[in-house]
N, C-alpha and C. Protein backbone atom coordinates (compact mmCIF):
# COMPACT_ATOMS: atom_id res chain seq x y z
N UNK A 1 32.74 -21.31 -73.95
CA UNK A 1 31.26 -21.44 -74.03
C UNK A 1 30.61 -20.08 -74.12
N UNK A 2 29.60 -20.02 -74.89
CA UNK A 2 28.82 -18.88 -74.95
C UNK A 2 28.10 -18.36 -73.38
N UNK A 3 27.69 -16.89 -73.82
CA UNK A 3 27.21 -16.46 -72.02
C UNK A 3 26.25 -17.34 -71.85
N UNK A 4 25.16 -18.07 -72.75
CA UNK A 4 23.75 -18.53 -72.37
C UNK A 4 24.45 -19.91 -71.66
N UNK A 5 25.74 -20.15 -72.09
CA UNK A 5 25.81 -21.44 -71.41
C UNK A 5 26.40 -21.73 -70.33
N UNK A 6 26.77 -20.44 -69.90
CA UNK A 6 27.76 -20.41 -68.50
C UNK A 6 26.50 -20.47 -67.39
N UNK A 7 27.38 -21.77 -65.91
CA UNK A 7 26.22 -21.67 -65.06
C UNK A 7 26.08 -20.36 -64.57
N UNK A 8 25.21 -20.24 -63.53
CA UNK A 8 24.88 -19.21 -62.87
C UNK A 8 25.24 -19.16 -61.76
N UNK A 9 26.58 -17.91 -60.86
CA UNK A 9 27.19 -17.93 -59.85
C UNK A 9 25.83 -16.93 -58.79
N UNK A 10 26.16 -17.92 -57.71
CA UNK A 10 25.26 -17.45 -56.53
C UNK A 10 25.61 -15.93 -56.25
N UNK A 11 24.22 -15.39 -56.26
CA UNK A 11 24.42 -13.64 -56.00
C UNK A 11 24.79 -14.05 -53.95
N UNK A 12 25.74 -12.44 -54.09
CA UNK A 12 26.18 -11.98 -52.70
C UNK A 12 24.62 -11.71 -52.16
N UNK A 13 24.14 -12.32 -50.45
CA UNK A 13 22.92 -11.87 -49.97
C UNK A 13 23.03 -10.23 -49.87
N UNK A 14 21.53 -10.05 -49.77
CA UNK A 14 21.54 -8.86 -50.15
C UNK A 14 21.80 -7.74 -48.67
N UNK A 15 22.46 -6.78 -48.41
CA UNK A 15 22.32 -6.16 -47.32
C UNK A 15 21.37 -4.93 -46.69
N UNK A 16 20.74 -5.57 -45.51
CA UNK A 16 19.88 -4.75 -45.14
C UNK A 16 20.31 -3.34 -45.05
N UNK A 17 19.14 -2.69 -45.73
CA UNK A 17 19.22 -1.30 -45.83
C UNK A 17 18.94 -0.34 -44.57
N UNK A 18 18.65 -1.08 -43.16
CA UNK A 18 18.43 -0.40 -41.94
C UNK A 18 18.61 -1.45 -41.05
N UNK A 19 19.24 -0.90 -40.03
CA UNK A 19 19.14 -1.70 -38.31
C UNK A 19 17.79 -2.32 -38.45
N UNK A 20 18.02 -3.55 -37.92
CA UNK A 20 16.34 -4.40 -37.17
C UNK A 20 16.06 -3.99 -36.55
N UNK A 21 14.74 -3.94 -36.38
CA UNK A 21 13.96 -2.80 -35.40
C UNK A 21 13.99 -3.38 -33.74
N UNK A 22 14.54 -2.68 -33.14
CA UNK A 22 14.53 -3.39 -31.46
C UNK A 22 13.22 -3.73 -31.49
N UNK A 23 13.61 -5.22 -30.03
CA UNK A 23 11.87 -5.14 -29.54
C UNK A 23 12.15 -4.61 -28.11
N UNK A 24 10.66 -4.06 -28.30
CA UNK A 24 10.55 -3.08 -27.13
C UNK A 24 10.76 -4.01 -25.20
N UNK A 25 11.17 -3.67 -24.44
CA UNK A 25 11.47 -4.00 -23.44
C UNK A 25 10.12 -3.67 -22.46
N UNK A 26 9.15 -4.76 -21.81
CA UNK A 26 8.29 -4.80 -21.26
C UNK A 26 8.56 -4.85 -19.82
N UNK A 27 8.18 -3.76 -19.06
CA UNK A 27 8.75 -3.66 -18.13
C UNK A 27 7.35 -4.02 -17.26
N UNK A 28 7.58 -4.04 -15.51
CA UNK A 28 6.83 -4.91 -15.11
C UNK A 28 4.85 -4.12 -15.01
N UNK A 29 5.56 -2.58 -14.75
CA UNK A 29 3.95 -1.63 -15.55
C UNK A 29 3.55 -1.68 -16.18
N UNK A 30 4.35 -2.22 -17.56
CA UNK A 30 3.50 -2.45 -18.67
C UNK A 30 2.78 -3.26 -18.54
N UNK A 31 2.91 -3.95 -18.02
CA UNK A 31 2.09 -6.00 -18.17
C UNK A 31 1.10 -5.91 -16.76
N UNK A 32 0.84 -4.73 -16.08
CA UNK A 32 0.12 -4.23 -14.84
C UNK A 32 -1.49 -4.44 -15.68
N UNK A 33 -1.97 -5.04 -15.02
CA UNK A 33 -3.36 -5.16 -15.84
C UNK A 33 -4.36 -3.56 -15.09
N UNK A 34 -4.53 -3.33 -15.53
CA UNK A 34 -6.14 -2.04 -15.48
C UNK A 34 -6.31 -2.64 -13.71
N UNK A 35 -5.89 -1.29 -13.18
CA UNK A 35 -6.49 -1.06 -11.75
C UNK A 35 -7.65 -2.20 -11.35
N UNK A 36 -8.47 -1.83 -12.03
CA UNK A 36 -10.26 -1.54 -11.78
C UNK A 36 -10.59 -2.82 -12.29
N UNK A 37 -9.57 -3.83 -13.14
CA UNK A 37 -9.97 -5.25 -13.20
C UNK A 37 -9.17 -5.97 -12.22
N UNK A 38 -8.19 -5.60 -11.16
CA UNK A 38 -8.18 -6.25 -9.94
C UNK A 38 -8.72 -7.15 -9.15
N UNK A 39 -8.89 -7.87 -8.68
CA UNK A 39 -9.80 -8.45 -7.62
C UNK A 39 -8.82 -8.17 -6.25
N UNK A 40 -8.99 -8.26 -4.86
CA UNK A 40 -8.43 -7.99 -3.78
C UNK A 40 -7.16 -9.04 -3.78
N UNK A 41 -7.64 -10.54 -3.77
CA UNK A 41 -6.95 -11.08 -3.84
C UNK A 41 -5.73 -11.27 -5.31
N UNK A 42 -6.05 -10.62 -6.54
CA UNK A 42 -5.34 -10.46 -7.09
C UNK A 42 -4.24 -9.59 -6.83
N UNK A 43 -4.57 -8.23 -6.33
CA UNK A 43 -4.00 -7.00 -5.92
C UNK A 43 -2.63 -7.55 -5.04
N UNK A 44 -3.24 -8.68 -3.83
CA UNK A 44 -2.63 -8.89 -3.13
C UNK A 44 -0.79 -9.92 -3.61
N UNK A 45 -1.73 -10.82 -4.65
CA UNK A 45 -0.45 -11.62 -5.30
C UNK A 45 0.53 -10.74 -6.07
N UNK A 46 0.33 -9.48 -7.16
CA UNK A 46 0.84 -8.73 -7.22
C UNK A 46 1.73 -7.99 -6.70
N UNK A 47 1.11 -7.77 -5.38
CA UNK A 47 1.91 -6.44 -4.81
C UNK A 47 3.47 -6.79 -4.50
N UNK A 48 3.52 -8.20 -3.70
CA UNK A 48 4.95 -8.27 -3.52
C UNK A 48 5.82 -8.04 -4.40
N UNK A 49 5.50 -8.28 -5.89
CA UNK A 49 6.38 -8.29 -7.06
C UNK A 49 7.35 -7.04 -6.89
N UNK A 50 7.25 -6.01 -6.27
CA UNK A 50 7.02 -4.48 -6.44
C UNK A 50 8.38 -4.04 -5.11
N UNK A 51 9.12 -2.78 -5.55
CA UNK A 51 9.96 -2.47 -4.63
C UNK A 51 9.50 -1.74 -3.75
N UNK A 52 8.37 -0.86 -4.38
CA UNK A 52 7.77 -0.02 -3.73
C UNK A 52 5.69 -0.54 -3.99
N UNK A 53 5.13 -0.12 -2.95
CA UNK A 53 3.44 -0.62 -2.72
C UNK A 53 3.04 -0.09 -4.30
N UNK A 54 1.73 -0.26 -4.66
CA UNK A 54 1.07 -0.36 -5.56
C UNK A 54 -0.43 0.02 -4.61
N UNK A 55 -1.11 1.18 -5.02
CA UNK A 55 -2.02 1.89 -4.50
C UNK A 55 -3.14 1.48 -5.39
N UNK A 56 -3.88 0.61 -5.59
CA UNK A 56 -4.89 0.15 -6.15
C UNK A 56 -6.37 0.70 -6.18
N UNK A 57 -7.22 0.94 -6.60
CA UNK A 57 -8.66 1.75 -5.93
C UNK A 57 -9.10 0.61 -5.50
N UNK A 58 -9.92 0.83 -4.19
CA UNK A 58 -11.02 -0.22 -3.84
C UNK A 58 -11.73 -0.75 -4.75
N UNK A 59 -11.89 -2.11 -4.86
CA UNK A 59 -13.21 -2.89 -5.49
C UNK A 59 -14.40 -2.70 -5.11
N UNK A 60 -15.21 -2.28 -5.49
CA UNK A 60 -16.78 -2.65 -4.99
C UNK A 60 -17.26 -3.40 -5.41
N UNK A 61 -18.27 -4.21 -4.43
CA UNK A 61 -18.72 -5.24 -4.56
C UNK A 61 -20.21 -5.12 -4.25
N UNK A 62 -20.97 -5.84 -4.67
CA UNK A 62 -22.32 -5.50 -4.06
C UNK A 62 -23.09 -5.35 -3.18
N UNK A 63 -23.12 -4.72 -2.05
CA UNK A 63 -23.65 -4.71 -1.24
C UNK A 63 -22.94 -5.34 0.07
N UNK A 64 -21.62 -4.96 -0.12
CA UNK A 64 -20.33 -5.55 0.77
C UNK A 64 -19.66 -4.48 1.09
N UNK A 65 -19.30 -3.81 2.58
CA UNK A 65 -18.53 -3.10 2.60
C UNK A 65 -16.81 -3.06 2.21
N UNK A 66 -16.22 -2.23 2.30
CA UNK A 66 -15.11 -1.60 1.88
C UNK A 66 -14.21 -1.72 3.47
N UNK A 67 -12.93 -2.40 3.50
CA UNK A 67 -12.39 -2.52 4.76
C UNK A 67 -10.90 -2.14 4.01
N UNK A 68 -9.92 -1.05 4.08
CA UNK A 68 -8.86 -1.45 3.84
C UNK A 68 -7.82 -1.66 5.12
N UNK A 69 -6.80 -2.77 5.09
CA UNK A 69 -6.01 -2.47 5.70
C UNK A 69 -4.62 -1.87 5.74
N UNK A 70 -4.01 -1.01 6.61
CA UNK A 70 -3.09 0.04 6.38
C UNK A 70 -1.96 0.09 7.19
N UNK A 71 -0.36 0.32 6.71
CA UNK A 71 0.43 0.02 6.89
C UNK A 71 1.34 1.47 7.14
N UNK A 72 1.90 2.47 8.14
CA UNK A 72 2.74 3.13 7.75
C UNK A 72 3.84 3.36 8.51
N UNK A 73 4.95 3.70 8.36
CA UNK A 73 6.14 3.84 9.08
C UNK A 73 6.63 4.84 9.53
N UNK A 74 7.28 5.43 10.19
CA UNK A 74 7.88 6.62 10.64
C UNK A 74 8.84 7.02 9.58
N UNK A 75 9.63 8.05 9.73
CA UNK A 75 10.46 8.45 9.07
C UNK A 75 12.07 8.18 9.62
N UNK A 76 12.40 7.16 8.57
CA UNK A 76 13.63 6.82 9.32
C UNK A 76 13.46 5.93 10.13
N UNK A 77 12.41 5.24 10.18
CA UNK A 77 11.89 4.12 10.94
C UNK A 77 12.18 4.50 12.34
N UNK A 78 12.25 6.03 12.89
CA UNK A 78 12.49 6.20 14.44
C UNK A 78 11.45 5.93 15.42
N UNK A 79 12.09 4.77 16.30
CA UNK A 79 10.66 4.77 17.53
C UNK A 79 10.48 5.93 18.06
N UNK A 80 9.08 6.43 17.65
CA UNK A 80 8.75 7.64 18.72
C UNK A 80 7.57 7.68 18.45
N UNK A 81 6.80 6.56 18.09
CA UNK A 81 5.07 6.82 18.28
C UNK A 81 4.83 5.58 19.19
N UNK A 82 5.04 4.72 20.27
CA UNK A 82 4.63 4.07 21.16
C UNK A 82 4.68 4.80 22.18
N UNK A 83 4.22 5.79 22.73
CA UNK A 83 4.06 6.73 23.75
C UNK A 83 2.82 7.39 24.28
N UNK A 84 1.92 7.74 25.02
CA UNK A 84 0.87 8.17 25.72
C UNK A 84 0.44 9.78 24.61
N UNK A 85 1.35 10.40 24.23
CA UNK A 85 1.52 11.70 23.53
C UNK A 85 1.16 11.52 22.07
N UNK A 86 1.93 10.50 21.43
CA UNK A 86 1.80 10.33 20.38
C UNK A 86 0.02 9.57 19.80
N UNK A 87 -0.24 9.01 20.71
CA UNK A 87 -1.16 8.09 20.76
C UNK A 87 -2.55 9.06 20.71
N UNK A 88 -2.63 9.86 21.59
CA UNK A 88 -3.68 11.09 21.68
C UNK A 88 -2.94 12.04 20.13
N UNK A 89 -2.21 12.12 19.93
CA UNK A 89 -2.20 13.24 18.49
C UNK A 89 -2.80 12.17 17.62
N UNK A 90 -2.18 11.01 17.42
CA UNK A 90 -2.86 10.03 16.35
C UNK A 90 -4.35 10.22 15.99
N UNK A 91 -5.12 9.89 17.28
CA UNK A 91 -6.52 9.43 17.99
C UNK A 91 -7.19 10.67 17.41
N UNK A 92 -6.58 11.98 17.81
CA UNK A 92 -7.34 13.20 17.55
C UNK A 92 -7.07 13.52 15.97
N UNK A 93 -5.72 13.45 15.05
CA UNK A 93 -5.45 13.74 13.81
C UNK A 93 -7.16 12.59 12.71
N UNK A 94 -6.81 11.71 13.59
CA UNK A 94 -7.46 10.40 13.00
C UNK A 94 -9.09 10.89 13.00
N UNK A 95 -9.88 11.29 13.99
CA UNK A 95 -10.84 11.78 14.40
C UNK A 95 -11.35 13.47 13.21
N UNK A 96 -10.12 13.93 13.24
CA UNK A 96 -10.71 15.08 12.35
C UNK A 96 -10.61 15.22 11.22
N UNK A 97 -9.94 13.84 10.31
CA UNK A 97 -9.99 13.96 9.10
C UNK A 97 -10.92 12.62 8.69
N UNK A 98 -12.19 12.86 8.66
CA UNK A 98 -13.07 12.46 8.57
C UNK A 98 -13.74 11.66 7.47
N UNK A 99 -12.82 12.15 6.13
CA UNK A 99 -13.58 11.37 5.02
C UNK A 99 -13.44 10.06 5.15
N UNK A 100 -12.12 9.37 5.68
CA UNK A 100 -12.04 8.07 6.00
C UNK A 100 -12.50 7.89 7.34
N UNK A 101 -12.88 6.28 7.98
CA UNK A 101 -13.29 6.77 9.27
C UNK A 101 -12.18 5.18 9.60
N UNK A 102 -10.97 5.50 10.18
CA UNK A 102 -10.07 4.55 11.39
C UNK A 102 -11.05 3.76 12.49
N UNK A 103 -11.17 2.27 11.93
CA UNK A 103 -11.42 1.15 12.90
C UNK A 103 -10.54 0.73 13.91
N UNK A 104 -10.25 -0.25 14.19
CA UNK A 104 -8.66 -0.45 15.29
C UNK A 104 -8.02 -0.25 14.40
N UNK A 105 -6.66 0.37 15.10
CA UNK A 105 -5.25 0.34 15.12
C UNK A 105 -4.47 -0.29 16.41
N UNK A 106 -3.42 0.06 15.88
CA UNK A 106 -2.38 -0.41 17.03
C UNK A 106 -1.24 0.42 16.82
N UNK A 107 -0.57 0.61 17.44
CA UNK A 107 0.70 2.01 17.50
C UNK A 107 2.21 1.04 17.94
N UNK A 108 3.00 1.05 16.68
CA UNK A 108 3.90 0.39 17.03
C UNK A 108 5.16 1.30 17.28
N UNK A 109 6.05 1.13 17.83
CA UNK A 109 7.29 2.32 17.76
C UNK A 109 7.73 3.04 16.99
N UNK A 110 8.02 2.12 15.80
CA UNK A 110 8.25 2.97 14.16
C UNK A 110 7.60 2.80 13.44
N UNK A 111 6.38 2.13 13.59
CA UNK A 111 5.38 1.97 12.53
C UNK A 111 3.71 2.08 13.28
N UNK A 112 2.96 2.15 11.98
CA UNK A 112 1.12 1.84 12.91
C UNK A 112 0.49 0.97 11.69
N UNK A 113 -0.29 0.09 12.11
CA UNK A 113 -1.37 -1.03 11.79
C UNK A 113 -2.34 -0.37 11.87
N UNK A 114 -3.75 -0.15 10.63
CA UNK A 114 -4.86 -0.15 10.76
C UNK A 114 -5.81 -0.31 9.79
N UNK A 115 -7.35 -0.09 10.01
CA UNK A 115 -8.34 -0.76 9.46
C UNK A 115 -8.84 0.96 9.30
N UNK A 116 -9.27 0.96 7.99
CA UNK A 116 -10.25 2.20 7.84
C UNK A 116 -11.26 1.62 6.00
N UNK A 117 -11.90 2.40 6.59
CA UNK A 117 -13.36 2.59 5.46
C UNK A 117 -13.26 4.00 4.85
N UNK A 118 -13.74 4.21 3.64
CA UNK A 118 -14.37 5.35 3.10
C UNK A 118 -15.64 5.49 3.75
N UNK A 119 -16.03 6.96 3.62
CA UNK A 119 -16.83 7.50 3.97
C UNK A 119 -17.71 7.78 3.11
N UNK A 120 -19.24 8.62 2.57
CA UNK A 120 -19.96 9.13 1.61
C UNK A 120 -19.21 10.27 0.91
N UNK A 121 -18.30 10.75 1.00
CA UNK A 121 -17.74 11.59 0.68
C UNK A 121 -16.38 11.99 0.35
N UNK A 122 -15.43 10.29 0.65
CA UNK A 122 -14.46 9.98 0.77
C UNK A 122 -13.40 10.31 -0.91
N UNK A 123 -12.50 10.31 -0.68
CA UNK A 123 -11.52 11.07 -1.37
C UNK A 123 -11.20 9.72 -1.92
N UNK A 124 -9.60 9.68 -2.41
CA UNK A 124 -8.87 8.87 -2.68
C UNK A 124 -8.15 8.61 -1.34
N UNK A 125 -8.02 6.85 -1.27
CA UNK A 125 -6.92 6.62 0.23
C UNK A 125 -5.84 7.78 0.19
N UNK A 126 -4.91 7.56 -1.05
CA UNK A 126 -3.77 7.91 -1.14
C UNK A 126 -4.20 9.65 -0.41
N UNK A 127 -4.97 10.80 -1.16
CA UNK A 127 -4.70 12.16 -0.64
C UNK A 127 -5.23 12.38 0.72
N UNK A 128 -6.22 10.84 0.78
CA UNK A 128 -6.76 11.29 2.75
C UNK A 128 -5.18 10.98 3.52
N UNK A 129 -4.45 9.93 3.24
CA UNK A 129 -3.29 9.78 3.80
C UNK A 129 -2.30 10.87 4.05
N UNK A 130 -2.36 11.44 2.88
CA UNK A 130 -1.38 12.77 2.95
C UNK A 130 -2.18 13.58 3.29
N UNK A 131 -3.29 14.25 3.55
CA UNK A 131 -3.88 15.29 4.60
C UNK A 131 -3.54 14.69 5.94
N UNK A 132 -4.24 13.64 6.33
CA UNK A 132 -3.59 13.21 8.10
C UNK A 132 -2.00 13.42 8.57
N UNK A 133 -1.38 12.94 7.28
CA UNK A 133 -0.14 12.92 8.05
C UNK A 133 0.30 14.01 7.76
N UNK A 134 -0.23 14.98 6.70
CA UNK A 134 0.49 16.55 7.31
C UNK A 134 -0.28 17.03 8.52
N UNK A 135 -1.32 16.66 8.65
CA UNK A 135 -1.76 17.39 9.71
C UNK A 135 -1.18 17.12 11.27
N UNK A 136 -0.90 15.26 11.23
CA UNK A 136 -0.12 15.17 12.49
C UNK A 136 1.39 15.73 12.58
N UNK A 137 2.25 16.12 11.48
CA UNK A 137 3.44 17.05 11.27
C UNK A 137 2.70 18.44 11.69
N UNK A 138 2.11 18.33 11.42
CA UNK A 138 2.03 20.16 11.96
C UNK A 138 1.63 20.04 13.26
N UNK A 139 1.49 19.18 14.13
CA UNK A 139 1.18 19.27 15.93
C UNK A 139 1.88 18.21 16.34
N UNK A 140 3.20 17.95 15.63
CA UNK A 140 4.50 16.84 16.15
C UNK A 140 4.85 18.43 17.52
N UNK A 141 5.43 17.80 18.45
CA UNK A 141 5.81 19.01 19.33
C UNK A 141 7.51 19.12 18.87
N UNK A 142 8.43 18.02 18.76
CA UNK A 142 9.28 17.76 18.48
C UNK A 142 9.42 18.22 16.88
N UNK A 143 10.12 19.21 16.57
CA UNK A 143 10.27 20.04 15.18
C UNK A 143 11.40 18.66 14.37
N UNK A 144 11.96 18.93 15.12
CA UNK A 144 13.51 18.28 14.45
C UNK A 144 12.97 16.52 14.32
N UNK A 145 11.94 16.25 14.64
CA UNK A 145 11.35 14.95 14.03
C UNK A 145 10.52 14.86 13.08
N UNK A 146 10.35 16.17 12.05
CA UNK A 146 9.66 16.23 11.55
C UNK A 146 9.79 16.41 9.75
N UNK A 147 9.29 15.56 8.96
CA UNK A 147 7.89 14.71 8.89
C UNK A 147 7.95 13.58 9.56
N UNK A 148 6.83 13.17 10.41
CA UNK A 148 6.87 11.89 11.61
C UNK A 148 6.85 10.79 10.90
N UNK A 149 5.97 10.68 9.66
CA UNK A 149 5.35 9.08 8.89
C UNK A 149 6.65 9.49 7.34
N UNK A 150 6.76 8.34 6.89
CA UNK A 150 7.30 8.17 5.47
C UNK A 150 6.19 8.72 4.40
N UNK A 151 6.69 8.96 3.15
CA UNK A 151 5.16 9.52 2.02
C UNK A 151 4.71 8.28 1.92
N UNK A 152 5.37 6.70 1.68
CA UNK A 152 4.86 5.59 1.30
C UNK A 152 4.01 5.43 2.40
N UNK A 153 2.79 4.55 1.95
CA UNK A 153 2.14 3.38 2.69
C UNK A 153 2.31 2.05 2.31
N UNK A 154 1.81 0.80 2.85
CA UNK A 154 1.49 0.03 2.29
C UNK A 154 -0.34 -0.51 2.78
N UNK A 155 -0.90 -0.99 1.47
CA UNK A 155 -2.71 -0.89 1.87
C UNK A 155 -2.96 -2.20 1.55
N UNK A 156 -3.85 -2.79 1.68
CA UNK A 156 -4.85 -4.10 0.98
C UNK A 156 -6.42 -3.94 1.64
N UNK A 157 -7.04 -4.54 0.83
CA UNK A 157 -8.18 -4.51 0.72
C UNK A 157 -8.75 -5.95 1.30
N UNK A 158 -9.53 -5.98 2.38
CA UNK A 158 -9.95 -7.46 2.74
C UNK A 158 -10.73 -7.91 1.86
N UNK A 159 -10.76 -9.11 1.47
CA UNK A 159 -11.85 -9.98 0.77
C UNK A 159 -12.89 -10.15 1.04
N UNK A 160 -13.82 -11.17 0.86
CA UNK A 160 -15.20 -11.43 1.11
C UNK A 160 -15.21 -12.55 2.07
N UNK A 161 -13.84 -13.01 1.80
CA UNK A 161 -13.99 -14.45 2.43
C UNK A 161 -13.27 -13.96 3.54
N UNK A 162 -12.35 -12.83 4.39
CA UNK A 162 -11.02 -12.48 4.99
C UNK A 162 -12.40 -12.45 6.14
N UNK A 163 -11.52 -12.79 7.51
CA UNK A 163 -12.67 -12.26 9.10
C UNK A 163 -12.13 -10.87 9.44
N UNK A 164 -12.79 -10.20 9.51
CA UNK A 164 -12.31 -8.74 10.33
C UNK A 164 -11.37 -9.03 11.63
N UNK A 165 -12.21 -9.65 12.65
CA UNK A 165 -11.55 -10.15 13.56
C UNK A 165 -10.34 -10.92 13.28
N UNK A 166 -10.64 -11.67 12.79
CA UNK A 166 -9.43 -12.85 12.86
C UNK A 166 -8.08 -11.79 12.54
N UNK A 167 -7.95 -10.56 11.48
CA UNK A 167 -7.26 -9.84 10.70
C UNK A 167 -6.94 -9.08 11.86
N UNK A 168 -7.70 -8.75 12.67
CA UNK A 168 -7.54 -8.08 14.13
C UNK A 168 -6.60 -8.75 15.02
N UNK A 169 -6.82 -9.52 15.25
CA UNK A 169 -6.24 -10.74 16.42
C UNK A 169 -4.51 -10.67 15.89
N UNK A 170 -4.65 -10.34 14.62
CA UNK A 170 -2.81 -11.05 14.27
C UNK A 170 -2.52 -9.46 14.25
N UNK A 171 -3.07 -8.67 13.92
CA UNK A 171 -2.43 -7.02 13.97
C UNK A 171 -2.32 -7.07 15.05
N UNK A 172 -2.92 -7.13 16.32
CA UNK A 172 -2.61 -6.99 17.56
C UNK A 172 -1.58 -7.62 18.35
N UNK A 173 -1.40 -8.66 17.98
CA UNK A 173 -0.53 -9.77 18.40
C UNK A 173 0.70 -8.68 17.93
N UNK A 174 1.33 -8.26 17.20
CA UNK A 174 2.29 -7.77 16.66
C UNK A 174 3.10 -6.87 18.06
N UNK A 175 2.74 -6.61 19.08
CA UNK A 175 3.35 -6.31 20.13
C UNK A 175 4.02 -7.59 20.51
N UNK A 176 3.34 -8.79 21.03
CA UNK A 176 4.13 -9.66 21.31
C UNK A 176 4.85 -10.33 20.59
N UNK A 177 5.02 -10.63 18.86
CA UNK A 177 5.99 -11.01 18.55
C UNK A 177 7.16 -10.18 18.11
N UNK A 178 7.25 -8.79 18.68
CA UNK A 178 8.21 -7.82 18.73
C UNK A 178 8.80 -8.05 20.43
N UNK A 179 8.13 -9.08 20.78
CA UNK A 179 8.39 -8.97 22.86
C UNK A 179 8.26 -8.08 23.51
N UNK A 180 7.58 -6.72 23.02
CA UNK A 180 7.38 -5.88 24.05
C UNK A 180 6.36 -5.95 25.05
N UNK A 181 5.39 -7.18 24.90
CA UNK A 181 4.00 -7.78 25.99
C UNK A 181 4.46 -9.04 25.99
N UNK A 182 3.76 -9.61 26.80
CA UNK A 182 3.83 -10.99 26.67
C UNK A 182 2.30 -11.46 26.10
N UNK A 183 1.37 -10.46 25.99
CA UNK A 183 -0.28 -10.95 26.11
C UNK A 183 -0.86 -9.40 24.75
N UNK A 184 -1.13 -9.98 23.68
CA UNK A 184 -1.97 -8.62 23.03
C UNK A 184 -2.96 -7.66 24.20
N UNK A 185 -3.49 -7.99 25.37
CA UNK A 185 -3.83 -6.65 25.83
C UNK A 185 -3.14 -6.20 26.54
N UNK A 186 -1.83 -6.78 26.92
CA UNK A 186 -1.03 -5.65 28.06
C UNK A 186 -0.45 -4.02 27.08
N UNK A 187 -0.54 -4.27 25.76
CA UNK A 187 0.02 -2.90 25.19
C UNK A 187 -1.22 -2.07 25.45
N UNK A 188 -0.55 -1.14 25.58
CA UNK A 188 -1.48 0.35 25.62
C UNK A 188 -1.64 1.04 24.39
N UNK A 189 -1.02 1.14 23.80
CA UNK A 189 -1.43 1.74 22.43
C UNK A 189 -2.07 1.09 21.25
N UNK A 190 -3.19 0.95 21.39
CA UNK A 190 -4.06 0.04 20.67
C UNK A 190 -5.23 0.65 20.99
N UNK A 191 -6.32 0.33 19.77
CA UNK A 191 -7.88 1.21 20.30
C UNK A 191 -8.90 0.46 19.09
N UNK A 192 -10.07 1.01 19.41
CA UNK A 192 -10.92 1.22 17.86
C UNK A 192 -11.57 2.76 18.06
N UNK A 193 -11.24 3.42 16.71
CA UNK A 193 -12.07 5.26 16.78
C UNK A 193 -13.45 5.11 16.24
N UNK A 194 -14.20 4.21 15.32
CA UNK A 194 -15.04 3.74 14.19
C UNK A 194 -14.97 2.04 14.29
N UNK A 195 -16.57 1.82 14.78
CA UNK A 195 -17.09 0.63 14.41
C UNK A 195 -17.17 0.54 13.22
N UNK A 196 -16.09 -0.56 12.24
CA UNK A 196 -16.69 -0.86 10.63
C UNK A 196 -17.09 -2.03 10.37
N UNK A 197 -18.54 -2.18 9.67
CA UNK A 197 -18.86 -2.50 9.30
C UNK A 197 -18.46 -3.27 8.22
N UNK A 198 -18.81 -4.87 8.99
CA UNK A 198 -18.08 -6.13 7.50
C UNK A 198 -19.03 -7.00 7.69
């Protein structure tokens, strides 16, 4: 048969002239929505996701104060801040770094619970955190315990709907379900430095 009459054999597919382009791997920062469109209670469903805290800026709200609550640990998680000593360096470190102003706390062995506000003049949580706690490292009396707190915190921001108190009552309690009281006021290391306002 002539060429016009021969069928037509299927061409070989053709081969790509480059690798397929990866897709990119979305990791869990990427998909972190914008700080500043947060809500408290969003912040809060978030955070667990996380190995390490997530330092969020406060929300403002209108005409609602600013309460965060604050979480930090010793170094090495060593008990050595439930003590009469430690408690007065806290009280006084807490007192002179002023841009934030410390509502109750509570002083746990290897860790401390508390409530603080910005001030008119207030910094970022995160660098007021690291001024206090170098400053209580530099009047630890004990050298070889020193840095006293971890660099991490962990923070949240109360809601509109959260009670100050009520948020109080269970931070405090935290002596007795460690058993070292039987009653939130038999611990001694507990206070308020700053009435805040909620």
């Amino acid at each position: 048969p002539s060429a016009a009459a021969r069928p037509l054999e299927p061409s070989a597919p053709a081969r790509p002239t480059s690798a397929p382009a990866r897709v990119p791997i979305i990791t869990p920062s990427a998909r972190t929505p914008r700080a500043g469109a947060l809500s408290p209670g969003a912040q809060e469903r978030l955070a667990p996701r996380y190995k390490h805290p997530i330092h969020l800026p406060p929300l403002e709200t209108h005409n609602h104060p600013i309460i965060i609550s604050v979480t930090v640990v010793t170094k090495a998680r060593r008990p050595i801040l439930a003590n009469p000593r430690a408690h007065e360096l806290l009280r006084a470190v807490w007192a002179e770094a002023g841009h934030w102003s410390v509502g109750r706390y509570v002083i746990m062995p290897d860790h401390v619970h508390f409530f603080c506000a910005p001030g008119e003049q207030a910094g970022t949580l995160e660098r007021w955190m690291t001024y206090w706690k170098g400053r209580l490292s530099k009047s630890w009396p004990e050298r070889e315990q020193v840095p006293v707190l971890q660099t991490q915190h962990w923070d949240r921001q109360l809601r509109r709907d959260d009670s100050y108190d009520e948020k109080w009552d269970y931070m405090r309690a935290n002596p007795v379900r460690a058993a070292l009281v039987t009653h939130p006021d038999d611990w001694p290391f507990q206070g308020e430095i700053h009435h805040l306002r909620w």
